[in-house]
N, C-alpha and C. Protein backbone atom coordinates (compact mmCIF):
# COMPACT_ATOMS: atom_id res chain seq x y z
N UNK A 1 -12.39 1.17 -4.36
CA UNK A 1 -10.94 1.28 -4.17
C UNK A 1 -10.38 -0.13 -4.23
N UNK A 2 -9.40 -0.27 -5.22
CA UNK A 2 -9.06 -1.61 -5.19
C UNK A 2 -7.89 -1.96 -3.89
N UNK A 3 -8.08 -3.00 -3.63
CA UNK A 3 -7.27 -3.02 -2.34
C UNK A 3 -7.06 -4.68 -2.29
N UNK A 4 -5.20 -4.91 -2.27
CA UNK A 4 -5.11 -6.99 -1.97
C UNK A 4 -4.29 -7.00 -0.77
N UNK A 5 -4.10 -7.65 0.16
CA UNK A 5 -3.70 -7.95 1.17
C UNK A 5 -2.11 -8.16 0.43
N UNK A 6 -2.00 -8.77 -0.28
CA UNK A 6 -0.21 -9.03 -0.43
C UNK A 6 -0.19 -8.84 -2.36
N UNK A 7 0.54 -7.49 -1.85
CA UNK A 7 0.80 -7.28 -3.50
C UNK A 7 1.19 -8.10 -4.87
N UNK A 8 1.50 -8.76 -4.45
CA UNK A 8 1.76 -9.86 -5.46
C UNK A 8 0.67 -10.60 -5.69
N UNK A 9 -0.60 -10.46 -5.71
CA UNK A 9 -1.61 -10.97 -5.99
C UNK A 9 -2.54 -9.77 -6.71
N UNK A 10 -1.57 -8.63 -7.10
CA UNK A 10 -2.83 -7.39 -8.02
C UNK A 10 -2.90 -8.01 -9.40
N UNK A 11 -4.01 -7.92 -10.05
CA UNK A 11 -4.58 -7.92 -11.25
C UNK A 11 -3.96 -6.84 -12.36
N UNK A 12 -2.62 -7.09 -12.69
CA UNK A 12 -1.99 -6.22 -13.36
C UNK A 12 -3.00 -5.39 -14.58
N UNK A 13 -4.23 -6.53 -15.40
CA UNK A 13 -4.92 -5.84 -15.96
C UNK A 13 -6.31 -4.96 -15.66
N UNK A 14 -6.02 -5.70 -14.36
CA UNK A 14 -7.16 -4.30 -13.84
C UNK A 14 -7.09 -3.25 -13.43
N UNK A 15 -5.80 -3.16 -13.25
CA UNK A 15 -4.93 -2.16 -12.29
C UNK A 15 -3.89 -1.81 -13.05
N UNK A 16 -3.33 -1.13 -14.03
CA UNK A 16 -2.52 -1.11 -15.22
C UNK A 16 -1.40 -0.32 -14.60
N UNK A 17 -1.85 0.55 -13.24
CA UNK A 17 -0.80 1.52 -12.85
C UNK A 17 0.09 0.91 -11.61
N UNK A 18 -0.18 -0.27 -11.37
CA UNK A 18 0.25 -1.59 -10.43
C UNK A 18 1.71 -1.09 -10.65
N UNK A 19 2.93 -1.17 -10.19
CA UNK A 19 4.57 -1.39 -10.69
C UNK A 19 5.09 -2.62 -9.39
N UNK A 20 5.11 -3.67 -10.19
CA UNK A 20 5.80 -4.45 -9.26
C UNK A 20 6.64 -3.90 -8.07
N UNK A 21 6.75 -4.41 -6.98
CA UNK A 21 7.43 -3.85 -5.91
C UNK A 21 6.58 -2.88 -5.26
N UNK A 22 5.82 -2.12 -5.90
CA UNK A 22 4.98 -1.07 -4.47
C UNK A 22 4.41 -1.90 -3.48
N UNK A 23 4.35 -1.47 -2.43
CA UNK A 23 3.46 -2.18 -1.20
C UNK A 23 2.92 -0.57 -0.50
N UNK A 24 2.14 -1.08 0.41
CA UNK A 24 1.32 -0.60 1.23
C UNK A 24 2.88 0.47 2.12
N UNK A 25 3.61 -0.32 2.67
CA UNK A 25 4.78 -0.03 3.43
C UNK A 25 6.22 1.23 3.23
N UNK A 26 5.80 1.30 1.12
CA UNK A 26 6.21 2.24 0.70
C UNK A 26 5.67 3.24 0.24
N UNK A 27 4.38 3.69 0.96
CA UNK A 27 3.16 4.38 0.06
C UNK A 27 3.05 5.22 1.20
N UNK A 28 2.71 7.02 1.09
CA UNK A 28 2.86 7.86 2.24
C UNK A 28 1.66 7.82 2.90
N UNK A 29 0.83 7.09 2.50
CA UNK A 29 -0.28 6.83 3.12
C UNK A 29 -0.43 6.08 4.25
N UNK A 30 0.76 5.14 3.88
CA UNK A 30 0.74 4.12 5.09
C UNK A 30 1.16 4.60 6.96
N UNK A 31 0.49 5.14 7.80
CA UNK A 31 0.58 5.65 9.13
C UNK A 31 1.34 4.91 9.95
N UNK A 32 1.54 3.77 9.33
CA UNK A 32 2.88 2.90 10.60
C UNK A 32 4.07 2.73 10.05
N UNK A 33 5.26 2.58 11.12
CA UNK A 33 6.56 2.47 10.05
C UNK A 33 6.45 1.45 9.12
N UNK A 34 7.50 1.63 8.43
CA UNK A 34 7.49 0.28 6.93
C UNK A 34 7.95 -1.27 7.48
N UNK A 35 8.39 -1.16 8.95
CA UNK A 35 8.43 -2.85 9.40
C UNK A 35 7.58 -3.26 9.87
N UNK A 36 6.68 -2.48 10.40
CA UNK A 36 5.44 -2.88 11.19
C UNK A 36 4.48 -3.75 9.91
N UNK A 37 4.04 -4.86 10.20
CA UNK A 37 3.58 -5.88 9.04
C UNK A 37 1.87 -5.07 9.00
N UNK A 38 1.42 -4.57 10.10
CA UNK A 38 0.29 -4.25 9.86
C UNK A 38 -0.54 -2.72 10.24
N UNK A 39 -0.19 -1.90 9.31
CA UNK A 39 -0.92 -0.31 10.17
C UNK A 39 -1.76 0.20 9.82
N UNK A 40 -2.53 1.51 10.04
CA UNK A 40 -3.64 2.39 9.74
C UNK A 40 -3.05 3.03 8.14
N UNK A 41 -3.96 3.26 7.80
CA UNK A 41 -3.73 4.05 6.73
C UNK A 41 -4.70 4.98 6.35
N UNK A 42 -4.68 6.50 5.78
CA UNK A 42 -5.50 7.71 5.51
C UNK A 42 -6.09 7.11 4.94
N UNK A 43 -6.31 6.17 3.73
CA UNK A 43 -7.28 5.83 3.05
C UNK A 43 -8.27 5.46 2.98
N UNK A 44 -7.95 4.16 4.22
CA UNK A 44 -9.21 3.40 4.99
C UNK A 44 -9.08 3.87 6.27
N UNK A 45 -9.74 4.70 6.76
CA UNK A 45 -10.25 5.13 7.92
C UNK A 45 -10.38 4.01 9.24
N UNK A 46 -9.93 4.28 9.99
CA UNK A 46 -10.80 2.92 10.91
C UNK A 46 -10.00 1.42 10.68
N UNK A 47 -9.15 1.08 9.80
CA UNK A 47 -8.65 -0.29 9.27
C UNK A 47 -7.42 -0.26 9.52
N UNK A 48 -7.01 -1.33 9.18
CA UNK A 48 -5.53 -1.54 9.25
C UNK A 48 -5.30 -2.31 7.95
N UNK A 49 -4.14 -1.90 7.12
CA UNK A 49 -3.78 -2.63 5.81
C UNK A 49 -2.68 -3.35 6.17
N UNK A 50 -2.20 -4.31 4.95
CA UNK A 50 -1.25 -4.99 5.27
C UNK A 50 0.17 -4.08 4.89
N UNK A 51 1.46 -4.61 5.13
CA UNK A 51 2.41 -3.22 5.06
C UNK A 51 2.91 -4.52 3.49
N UNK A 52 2.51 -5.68 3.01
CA UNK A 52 2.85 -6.17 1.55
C UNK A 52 2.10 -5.70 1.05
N UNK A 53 0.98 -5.27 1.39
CA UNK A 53 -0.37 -4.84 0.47
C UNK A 53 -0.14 -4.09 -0.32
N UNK A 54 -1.60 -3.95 -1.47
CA UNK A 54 -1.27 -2.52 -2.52
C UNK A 54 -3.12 -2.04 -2.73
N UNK A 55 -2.70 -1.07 -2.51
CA UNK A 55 -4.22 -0.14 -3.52
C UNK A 55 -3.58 0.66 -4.65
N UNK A 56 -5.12 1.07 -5.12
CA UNK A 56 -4.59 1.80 -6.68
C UNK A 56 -4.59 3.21 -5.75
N UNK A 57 -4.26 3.33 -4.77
CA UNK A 57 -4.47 5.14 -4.05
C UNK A 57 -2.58 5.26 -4.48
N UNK A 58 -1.87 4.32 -4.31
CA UNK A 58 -0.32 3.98 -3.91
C UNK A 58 0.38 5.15 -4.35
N UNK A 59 1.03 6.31 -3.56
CA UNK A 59 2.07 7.18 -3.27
C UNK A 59 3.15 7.07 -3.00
N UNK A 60 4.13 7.11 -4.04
CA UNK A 60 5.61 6.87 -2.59
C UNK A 60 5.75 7.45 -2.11
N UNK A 61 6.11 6.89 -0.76
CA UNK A 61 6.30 7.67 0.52
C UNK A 61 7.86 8.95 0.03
N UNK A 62 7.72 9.68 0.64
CA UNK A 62 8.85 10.47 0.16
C UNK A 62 9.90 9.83 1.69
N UNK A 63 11.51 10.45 0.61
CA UNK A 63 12.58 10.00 1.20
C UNK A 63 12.38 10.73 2.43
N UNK A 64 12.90 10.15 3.52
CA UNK A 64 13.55 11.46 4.81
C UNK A 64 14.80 11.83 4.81
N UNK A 65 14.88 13.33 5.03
CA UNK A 65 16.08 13.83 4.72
C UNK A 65 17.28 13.70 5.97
């Protein structure tokens, strides 16, 4: 699972589905709110990601209504 602490450091060619601007913080995966700099996430079990971060798992979080 590719995974960088601050998105702006992904390997656009390794990662082709990268879109500038995703982070960890906008991804529904991410289990803490989007200000919190550092939360759990479904992906990594047990961890905490960064909320600039990015993996190639990246979902947008859906809007709240």
């Amino acid at each position: 699972m590719g995974y960088v602490h601050d998105a702006t450091r992904v390997d656009a060619k390794k990662y082709p589905k990268y879109v500038p601007g995703e982070t960890c913080a906008a991804c529904q995966f991410y289990l803490a709110a989007p200000t919190e700099p550092w939360g759990p996430c479904s992906i990594f079990p047990r961890k905490l990601v960064a909320a600039r971060g990015w993996c190639d798992a990246f979902a947008t979080r859906p809007a709240k209504r």
